[in-house]
C-alpha atoms as a PDB file:
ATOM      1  CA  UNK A   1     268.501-220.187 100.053  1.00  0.00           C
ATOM      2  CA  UNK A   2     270.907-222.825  98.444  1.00  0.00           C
ATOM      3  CA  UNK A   3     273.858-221.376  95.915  1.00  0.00           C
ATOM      4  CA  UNK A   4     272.057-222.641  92.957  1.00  0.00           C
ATOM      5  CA  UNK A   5     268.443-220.936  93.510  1.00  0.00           C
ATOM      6  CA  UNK A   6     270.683-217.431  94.529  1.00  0.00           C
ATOM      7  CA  UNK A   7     271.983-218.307  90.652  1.00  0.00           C
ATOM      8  CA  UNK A   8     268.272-219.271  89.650  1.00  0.00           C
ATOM      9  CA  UNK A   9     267.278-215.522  91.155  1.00  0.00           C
ATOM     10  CA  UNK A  10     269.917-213.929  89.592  1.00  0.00           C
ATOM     11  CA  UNK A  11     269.084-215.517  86.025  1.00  0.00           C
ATOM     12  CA  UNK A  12     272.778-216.781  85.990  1.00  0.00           C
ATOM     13  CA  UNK A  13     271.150-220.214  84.859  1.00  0.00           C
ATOM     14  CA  UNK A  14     269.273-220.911  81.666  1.00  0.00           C
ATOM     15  CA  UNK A  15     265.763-220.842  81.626  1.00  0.00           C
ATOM     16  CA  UNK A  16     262.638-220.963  79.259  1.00  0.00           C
ATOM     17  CA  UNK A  17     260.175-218.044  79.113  1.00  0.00           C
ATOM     18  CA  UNK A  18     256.701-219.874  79.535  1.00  0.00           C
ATOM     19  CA  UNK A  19     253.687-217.928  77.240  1.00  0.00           C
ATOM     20  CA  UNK A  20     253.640-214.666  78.466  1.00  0.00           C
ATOM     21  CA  UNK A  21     250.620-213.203  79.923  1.00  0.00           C
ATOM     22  CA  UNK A  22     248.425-210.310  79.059  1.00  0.00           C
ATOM     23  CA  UNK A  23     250.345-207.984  81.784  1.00  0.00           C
ATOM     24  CA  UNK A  24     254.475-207.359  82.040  1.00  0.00           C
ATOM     25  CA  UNK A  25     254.758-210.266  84.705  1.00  0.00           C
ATOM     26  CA  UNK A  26     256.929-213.154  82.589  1.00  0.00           C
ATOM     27  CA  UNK A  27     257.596-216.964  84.043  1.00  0.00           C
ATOM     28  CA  UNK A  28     260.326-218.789  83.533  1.00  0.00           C
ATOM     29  CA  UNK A  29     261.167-222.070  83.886  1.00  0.00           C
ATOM     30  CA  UNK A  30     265.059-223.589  84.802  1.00  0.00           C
ATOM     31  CA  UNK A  31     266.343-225.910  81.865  1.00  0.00           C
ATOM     32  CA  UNK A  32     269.022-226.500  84.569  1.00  0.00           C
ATOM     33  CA  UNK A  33     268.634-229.525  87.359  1.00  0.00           C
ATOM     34  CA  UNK A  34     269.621-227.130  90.223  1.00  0.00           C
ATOM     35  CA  UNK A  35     266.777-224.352  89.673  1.00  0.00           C
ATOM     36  CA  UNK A  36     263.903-227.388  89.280  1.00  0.00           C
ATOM     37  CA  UNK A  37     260.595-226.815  90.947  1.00  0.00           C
ATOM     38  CA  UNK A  38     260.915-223.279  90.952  1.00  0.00           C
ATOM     39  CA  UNK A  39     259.964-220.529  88.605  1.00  0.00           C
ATOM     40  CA  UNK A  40     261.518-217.423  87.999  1.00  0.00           C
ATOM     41  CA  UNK A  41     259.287-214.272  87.475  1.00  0.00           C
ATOM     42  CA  UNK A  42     259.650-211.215  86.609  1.00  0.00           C
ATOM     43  CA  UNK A  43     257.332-208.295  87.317  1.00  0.00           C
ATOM     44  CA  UNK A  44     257.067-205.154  88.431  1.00  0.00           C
ATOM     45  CA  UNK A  45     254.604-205.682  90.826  1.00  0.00           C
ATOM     46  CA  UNK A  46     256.592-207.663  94.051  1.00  0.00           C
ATOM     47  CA  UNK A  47     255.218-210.635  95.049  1.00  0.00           C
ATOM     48  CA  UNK A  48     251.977-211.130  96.612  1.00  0.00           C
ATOM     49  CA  UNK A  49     253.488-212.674  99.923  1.00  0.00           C
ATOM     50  CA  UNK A  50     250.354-211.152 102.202  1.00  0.00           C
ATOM     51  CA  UNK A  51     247.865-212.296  99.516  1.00  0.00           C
ATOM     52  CA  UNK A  52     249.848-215.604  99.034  1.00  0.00           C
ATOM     53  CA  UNK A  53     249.700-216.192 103.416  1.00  0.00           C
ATOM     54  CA  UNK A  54     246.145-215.389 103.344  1.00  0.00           C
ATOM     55  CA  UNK A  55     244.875-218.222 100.876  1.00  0.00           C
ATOM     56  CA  UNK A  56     246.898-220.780 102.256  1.00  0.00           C
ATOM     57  CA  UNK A  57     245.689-220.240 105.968  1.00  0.00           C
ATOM     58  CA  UNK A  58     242.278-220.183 104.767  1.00  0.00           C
ATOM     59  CA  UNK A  59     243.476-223.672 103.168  1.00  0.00           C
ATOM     60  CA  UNK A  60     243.623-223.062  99.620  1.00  0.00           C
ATOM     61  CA  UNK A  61     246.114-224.109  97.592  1.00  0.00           C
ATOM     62  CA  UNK A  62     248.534-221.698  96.156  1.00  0.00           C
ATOM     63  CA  UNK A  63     252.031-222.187  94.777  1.00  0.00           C
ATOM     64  CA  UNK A  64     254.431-221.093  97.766  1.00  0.00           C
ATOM     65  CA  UNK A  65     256.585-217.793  97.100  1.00  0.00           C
ATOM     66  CA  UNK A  66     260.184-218.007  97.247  1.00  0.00           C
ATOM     67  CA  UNK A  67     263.527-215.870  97.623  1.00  0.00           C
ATOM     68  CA  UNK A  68     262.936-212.150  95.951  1.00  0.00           C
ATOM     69  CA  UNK A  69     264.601-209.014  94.952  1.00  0.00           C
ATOM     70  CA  UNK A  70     263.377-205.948  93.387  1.00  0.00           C
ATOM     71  CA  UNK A  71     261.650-207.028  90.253  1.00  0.00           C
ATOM     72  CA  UNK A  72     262.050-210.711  90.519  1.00  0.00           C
ATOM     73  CA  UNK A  73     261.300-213.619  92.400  1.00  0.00           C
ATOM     74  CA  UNK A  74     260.662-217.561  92.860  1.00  0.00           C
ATOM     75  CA  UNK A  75     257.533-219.314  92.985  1.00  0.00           C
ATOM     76  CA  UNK A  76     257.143-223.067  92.697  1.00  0.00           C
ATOM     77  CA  UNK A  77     257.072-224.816  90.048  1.00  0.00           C
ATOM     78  CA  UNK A  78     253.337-226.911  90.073  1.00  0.00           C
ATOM     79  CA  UNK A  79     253.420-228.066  86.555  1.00  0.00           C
ATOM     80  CA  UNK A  80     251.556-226.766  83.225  1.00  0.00           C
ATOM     81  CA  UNK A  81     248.000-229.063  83.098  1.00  0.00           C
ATOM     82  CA  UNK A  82     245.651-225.940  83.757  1.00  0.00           C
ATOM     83  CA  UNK A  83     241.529-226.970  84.125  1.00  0.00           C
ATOM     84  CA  UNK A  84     241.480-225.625  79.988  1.00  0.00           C
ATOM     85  CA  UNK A  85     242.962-229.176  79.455  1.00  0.00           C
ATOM     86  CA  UNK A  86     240.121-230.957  81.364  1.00  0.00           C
ATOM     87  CA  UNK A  87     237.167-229.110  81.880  1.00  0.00           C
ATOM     88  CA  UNK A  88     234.923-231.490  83.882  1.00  0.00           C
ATOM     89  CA  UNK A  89     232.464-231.293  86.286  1.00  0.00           C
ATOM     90  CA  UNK A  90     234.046-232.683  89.229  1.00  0.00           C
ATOM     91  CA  UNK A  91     237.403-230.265  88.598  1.00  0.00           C
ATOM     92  CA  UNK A  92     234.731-227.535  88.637  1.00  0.00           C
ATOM     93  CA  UNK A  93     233.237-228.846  91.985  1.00  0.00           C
ATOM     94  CA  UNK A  94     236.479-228.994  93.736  1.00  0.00           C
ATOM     95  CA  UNK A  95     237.219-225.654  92.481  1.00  0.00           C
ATOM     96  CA  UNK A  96     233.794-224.071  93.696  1.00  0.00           C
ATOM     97  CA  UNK A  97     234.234-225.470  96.892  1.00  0.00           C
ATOM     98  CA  UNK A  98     238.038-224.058  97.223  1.00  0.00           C
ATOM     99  CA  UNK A  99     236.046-220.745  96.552  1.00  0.00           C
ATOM    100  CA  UNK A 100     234.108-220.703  99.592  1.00  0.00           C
ATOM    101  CA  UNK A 101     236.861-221.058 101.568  1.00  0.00           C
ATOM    102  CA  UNK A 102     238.070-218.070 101.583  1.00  0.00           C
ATOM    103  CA  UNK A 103     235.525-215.369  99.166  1.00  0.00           C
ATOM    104  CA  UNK A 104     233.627-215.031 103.243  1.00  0.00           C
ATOM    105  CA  UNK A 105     236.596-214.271 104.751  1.00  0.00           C
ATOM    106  CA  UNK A 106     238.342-211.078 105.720  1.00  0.00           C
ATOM    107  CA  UNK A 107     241.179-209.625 105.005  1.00  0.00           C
ATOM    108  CA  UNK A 108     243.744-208.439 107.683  1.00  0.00           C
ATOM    109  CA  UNK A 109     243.870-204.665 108.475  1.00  0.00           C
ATOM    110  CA  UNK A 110     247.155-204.016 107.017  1.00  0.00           C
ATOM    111  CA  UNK A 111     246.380-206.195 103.930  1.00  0.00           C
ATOM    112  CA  UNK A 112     247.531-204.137 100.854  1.00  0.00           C
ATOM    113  CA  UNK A 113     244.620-205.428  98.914  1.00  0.00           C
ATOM    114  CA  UNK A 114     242.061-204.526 101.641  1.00  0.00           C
ATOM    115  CA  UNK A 115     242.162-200.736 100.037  1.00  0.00           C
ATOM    116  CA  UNK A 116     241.144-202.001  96.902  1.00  0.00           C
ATOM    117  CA  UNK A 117     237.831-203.178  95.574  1.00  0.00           C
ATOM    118  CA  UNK A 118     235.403-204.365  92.088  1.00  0.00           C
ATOM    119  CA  UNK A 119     233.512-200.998  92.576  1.00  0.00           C
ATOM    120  CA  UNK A 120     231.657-199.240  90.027  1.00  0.00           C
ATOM    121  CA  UNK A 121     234.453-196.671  89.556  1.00  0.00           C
ATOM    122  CA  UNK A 122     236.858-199.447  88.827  1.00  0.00           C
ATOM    123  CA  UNK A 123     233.890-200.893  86.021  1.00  0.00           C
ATOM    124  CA  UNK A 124     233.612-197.397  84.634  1.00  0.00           C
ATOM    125  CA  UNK A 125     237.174-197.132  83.672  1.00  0.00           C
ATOM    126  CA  UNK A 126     237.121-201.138  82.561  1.00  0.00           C
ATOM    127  CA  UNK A 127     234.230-200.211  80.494  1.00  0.00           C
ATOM    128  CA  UNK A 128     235.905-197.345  78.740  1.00  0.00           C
ATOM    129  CA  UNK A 129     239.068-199.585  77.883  1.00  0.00           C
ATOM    130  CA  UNK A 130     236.416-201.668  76.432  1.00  0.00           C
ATOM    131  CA  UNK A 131     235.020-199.026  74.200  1.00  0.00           C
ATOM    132  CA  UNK A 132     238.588-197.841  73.049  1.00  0.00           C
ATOM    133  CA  UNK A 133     240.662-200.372  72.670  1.00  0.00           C
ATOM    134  CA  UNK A 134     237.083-202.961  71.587  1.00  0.00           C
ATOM    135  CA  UNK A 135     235.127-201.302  69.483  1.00  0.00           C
ATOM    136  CA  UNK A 136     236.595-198.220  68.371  1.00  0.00           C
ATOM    137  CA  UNK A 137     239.941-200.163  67.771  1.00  0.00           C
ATOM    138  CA  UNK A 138     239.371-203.705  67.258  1.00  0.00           C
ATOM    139  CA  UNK A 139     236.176-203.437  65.991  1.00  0.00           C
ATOM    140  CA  UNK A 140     236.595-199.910  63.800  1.00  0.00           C
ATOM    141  CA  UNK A 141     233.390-198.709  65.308  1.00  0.00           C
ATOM    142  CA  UNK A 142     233.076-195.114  64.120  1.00  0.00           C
ATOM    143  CA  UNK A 143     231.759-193.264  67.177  1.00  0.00           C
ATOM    144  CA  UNK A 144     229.480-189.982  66.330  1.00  0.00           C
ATOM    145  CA  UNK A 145     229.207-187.858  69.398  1.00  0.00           C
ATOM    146  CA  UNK A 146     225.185-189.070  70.289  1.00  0.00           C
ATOM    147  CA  UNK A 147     226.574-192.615  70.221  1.00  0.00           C
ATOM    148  CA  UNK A 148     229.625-192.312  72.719  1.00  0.00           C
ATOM    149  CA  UNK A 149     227.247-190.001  75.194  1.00  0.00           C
ATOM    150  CA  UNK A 150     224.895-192.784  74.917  1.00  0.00           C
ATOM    151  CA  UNK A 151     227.419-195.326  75.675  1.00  0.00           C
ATOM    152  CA  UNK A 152     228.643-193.724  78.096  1.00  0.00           C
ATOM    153  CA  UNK A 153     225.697-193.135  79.907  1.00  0.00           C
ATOM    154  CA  UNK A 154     224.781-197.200  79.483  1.00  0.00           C
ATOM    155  CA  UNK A 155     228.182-197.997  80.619  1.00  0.00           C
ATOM    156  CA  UNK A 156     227.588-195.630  84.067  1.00  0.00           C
ATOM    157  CA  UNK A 157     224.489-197.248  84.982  1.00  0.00           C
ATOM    158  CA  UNK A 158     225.822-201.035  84.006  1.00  0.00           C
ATOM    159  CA  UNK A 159     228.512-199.865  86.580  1.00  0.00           C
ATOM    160  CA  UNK A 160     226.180-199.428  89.011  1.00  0.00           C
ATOM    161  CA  UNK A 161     224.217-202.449  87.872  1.00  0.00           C
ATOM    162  CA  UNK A 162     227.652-204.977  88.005  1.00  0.00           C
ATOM    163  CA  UNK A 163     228.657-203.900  91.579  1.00  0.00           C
ATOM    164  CA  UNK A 164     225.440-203.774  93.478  1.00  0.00           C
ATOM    165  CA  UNK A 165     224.032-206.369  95.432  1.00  0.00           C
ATOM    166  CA  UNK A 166     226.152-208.589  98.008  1.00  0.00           C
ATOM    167  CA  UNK A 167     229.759-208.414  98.110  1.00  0.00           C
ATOM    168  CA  UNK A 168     232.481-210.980  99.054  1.00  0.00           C
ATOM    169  CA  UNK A 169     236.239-211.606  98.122  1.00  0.00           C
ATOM    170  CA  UNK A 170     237.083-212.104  94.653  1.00  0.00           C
ATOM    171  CA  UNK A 171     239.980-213.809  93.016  1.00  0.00           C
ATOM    172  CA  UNK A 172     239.581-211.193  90.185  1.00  0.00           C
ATOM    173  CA  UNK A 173     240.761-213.376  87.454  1.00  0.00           C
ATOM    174  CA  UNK A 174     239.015-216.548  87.909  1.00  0.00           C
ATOM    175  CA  UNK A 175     239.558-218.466  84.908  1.00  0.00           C
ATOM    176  CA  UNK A 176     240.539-222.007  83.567  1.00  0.00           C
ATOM    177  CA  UNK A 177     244.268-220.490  82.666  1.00  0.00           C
ATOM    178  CA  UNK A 178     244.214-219.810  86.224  1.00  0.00           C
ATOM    179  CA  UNK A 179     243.471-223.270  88.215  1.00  0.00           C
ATOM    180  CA  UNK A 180     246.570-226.008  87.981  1.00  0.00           C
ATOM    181  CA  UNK A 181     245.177-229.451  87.915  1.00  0.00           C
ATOM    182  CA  UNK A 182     247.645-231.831  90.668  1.00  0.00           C
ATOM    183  CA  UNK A 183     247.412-234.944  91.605  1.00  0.00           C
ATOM    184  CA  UNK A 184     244.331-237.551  93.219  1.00  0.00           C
ATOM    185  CA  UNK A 185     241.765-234.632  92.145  1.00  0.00           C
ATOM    186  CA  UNK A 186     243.490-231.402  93.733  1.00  0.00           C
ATOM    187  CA  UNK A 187     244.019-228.307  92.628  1.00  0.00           C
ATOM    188  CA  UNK A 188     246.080-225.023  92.978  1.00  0.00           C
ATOM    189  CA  UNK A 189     245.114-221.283  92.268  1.00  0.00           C
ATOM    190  CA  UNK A 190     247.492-219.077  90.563  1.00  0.00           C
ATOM    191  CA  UNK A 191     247.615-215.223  89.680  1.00  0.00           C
ATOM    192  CA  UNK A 192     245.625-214.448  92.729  1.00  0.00           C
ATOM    193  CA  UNK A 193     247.569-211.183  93.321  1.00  0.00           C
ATOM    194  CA  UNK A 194     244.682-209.232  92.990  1.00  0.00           C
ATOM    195  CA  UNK A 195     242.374-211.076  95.176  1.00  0.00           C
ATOM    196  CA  UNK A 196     239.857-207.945  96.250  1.00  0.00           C
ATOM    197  CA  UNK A 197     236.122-207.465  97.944  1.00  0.00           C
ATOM    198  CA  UNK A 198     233.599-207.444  94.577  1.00  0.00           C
ATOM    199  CA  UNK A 199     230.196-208.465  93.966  1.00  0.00           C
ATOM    200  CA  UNK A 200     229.498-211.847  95.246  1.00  0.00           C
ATOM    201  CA  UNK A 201     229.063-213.354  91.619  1.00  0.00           C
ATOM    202  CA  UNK A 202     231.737-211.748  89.723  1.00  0.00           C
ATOM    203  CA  UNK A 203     234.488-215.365  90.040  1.00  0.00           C
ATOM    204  CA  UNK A 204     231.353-217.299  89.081  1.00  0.00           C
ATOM    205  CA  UNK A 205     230.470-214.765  86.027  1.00  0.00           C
ATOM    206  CA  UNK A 206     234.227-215.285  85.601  1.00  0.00           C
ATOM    207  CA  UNK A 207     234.202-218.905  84.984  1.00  0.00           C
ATOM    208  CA  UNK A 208     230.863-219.069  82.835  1.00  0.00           C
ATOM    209  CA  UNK A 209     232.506-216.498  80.490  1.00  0.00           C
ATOM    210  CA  UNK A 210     235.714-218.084  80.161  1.00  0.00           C
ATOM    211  CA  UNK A 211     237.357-217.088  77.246  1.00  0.00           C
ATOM    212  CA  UNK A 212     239.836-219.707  76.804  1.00  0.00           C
ATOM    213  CA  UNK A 213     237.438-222.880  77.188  1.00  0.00           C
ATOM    214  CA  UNK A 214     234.820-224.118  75.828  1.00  0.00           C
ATOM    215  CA  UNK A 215     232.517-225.518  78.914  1.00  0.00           C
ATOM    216  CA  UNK A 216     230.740-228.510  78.618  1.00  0.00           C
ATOM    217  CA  UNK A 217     226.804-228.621  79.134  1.00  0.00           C
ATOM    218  CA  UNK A 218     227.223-230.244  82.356  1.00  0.00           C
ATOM    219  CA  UNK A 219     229.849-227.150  83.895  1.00  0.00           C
ATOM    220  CA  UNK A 220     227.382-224.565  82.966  1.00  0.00           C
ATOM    221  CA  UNK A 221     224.737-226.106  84.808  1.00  0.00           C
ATOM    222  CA  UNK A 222     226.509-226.697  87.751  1.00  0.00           C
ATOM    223  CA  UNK A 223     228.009-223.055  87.700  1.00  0.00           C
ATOM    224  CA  UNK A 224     223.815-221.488  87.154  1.00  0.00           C
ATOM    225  CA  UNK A 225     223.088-223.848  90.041  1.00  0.00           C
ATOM    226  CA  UNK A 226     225.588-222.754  92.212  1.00  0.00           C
ATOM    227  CA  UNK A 227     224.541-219.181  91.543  1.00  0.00           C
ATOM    228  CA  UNK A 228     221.399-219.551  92.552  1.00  0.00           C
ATOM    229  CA  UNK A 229     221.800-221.322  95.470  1.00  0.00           C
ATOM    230  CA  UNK A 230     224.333-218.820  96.958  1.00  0.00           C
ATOM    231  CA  UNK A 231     222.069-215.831  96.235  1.00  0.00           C
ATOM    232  CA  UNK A 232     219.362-218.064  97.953  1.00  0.00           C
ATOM    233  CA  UNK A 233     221.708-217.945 100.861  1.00  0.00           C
ATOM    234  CA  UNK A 234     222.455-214.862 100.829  1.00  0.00           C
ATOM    235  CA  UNK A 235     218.541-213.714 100.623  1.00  0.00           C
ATOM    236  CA  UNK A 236     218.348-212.869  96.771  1.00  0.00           C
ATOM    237  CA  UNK A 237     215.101-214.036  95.059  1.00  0.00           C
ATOM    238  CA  UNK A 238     215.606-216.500  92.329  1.00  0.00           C
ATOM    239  CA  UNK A 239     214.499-213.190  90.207  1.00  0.00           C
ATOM    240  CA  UNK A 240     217.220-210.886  92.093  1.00  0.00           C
ATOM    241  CA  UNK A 241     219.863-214.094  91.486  1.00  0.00           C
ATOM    242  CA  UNK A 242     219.234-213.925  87.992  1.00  0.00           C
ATOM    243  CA  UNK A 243     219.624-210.246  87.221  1.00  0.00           C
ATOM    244  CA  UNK A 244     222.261-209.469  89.539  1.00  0.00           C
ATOM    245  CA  UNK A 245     224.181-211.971  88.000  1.00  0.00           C
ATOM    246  CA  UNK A 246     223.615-211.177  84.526  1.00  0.00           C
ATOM    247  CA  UNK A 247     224.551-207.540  84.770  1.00  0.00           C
ATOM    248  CA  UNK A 248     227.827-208.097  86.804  1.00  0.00           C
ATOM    249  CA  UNK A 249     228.596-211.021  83.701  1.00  0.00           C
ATOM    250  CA  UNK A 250     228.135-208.556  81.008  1.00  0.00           C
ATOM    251  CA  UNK A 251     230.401-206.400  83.161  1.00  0.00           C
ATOM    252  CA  UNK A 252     232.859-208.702  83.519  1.00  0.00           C
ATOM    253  CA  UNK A 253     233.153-210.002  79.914  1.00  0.00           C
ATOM    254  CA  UNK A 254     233.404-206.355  78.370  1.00  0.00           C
ATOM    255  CA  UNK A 255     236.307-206.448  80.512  1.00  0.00           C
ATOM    256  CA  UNK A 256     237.825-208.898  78.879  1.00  0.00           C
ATOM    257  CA  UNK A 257     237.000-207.790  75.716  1.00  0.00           C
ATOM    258  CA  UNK A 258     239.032-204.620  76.131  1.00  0.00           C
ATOM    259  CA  UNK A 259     242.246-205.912  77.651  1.00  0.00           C
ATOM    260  CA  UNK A 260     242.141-208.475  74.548  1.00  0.00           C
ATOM    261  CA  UNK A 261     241.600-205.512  72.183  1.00  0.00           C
ATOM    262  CA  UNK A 262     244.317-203.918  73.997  1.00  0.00           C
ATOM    263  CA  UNK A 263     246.555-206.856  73.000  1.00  0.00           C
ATOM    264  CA  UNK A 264     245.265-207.098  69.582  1.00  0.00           C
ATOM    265  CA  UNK A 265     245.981-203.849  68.740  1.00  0.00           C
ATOM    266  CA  UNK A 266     249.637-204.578  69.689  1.00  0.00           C
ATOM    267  CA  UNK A 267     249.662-207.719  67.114  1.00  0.00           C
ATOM    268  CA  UNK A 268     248.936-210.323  70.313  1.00  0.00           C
ATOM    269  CA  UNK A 269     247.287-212.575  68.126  1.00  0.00           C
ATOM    270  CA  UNK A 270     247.603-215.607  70.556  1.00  0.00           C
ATOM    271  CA  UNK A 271     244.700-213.453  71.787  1.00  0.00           C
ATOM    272  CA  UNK A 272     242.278-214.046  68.952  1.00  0.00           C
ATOM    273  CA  UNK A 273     240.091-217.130  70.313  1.00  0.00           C
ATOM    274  CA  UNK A 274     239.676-215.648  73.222  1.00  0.00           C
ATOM    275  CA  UNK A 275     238.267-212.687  72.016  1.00  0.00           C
ATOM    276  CA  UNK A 276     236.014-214.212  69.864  1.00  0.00           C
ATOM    277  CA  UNK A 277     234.862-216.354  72.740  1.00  0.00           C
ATOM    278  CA  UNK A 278     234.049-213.764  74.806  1.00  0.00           C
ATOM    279  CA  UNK A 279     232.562-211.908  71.899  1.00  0.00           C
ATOM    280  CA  UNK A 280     230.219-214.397  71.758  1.00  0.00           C
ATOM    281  CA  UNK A 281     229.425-214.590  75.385  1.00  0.00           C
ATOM    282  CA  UNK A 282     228.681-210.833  75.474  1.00  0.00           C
ATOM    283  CA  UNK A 283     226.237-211.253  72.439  1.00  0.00           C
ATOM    284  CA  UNK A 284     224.249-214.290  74.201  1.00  0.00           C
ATOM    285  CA  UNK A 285     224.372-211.988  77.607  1.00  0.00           C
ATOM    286  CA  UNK A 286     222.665-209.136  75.788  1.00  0.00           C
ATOM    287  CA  UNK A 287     220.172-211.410  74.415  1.00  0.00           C
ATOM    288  CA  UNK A 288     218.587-211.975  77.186  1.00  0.00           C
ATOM    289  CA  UNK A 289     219.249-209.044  79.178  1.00  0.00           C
ATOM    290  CA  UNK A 290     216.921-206.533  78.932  1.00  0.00           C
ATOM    291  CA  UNK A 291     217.700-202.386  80.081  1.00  0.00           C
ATOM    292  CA  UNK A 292     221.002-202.673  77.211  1.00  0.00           C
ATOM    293  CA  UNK A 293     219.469-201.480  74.611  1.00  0.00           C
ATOM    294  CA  UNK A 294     222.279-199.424  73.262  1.00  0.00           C
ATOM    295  CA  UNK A 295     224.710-202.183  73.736  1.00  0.00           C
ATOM    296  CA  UNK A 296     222.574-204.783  71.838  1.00  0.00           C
ATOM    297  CA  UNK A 297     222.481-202.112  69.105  1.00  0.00           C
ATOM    298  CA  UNK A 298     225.971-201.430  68.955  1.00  0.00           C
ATOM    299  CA  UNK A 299     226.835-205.186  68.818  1.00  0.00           C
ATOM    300  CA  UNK A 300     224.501-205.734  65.560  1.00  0.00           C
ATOM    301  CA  UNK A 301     226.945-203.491  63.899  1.00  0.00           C
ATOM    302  CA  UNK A 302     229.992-205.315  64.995  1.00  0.00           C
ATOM    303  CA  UNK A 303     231.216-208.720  63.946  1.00  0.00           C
ATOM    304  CA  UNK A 304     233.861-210.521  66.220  1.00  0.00           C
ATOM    305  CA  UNK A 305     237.933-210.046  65.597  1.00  0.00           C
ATOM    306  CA  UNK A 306     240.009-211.354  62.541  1.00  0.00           C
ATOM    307  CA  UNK A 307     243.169-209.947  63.065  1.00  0.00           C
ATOM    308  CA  UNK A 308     244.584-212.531  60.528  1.00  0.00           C
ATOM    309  CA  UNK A 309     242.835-210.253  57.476  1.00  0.00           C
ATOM    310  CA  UNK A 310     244.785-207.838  59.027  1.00  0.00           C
ATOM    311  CA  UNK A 311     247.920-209.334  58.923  1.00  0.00           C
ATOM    312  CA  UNK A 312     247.015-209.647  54.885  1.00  0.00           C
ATOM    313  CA  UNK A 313     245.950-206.155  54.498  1.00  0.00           C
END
């Protein structure tokens, strides 16, 4: 590594904090010529050099991984145009078929991620973030005893529901924040540290509940088309498709909700179109999703997040 990267690492040269993200990792970006084209991050996970290696042989890509010490490291720099700029169809083609590449594939034995997985313990304790730091906190749902056992129960069984069916890799955080837009049509995945086995339509629920883009008509069909051709694939019924889909969706937006109530609680107001974005894709998921009744009735007595009323109060 040159002099001026060592300095880069070491924060010896000025940089720019990029927005910070919903976890303790931080980017920064080199307002210096010598530390150009690579990012400086801090985090107290290390860097996902297996996970990193593993995309890029299956021929995604990824931003390459630099120099590291304990707590910081170097990625490069591939610019700031994310697929929330420019939502369109083809970006979302390229991107489905980067998926394939590697969501079939497996990991190696000594893969750190490989003991990890989207099972329904994992959506049990999701779901109870989402109940705490959602509706109880956001929200101000008052909770008798009957109404958290039943919730509780619900959220057991949508669990279940989310994390049956087929499995394949996951990216886990599939998102529009989360794809870089390069040039002549490519396009690079980021934060793919906790790339993980799941239910084979949890990056595709992902995407059709983004909270931090509004899809166009033509996205959302291609994404329900792509669904049900892959469960076709995979032997689902156009029926089986549709509901094993739906249930790992509602699953994986109630997610969301509760790591943005999390933030909202702690006066991340950034967060507050995304929550009510995904507020509103949990309501049209219960709509049509029957076996929820307790979660349809719990969501007529909640309206989505203001924080800005609170700021007044």
């Amino acid at each position: 590594m040159t002099q001026p990267l060592t300095a880069w690492l070491n924060g010896e040269l000025p940089g720019r904090c990029l927005t910070p993200e919903a976890g303790l990792r931080r980017y920064f970006r080199c307002e210096h010529q010598d530390g150009k084209g690579w990012l400086r991050v801090t985090s107290p996970d290390p860097a996902p050099m297996a996970t990193t290696k593993f995309l890029q042989n299956c021929g995604v890509r990824v931003p390459d991984i630099g120099a590291n010490l304990d707590g910081v490291y170097l990625v490069e720099d591939l610019g700031d145009r994310h697929l929330a700029h420019a939502p369109s169809q083809e970006a979302y083609r390229t991107l489905l078929r980067e998926w394939h590449r590697f969501s079939f594939q497996d990991l190696a034995p000594g893969h750190p991620n490989r003991k990890l997985s989207l099972d329904s313990s994992l959506f049990r304790r999701e779901l109870e973030l989402f109940r705490e730091a959602y509706l109880e906190g956001v929200c101000s749902l008052r909770m008798t005893p009957n109404l958290r056992a039943e919730l509780r129960h619900a959220s057991e069984r949508l669990a279940d529901l989310a994390s049956s069916g087929p499995w394949s890799l996951q990216h886990r955080d599939f998102h529009s924040r989360n794809v870089l837009l390069l040039d002549e049509g490519e396009i690079a995945l980021i934060d793919h540290q906790d790339l993980r086995p799941g239910p084979v339509f949890y990056d595709f629920a992902s995407l059709a509940t983004d909270a931090y883009v509004d899809l166009p008509l033509e996205v959302h069909e291609l994404l329900q088309q792509s669904v049900m051709r892959l469960g076709s694939q995979l032997g689902l019924s156009a029926e089986q498709t549709a509901s094993q889909y739906a249930f790992t969706a509602l699953q994986r937006v109630l997610k969301a909700l509760g790591t943005f109530g999390r933030l909202l609680l702690i006066a991340r107001w950034d967060y507050t179109p995304a929550a009510q974005r995904a507020h509103a894709h949990a309501a049209k998921l219960l709509a049509d999703l029957p076996g929820m009744r307790i979660f349809q009735e719990v969501w007529q007595q909640i309206e989505a997040p203001c924080p800005k009323e609170w700021q007044q109060q």
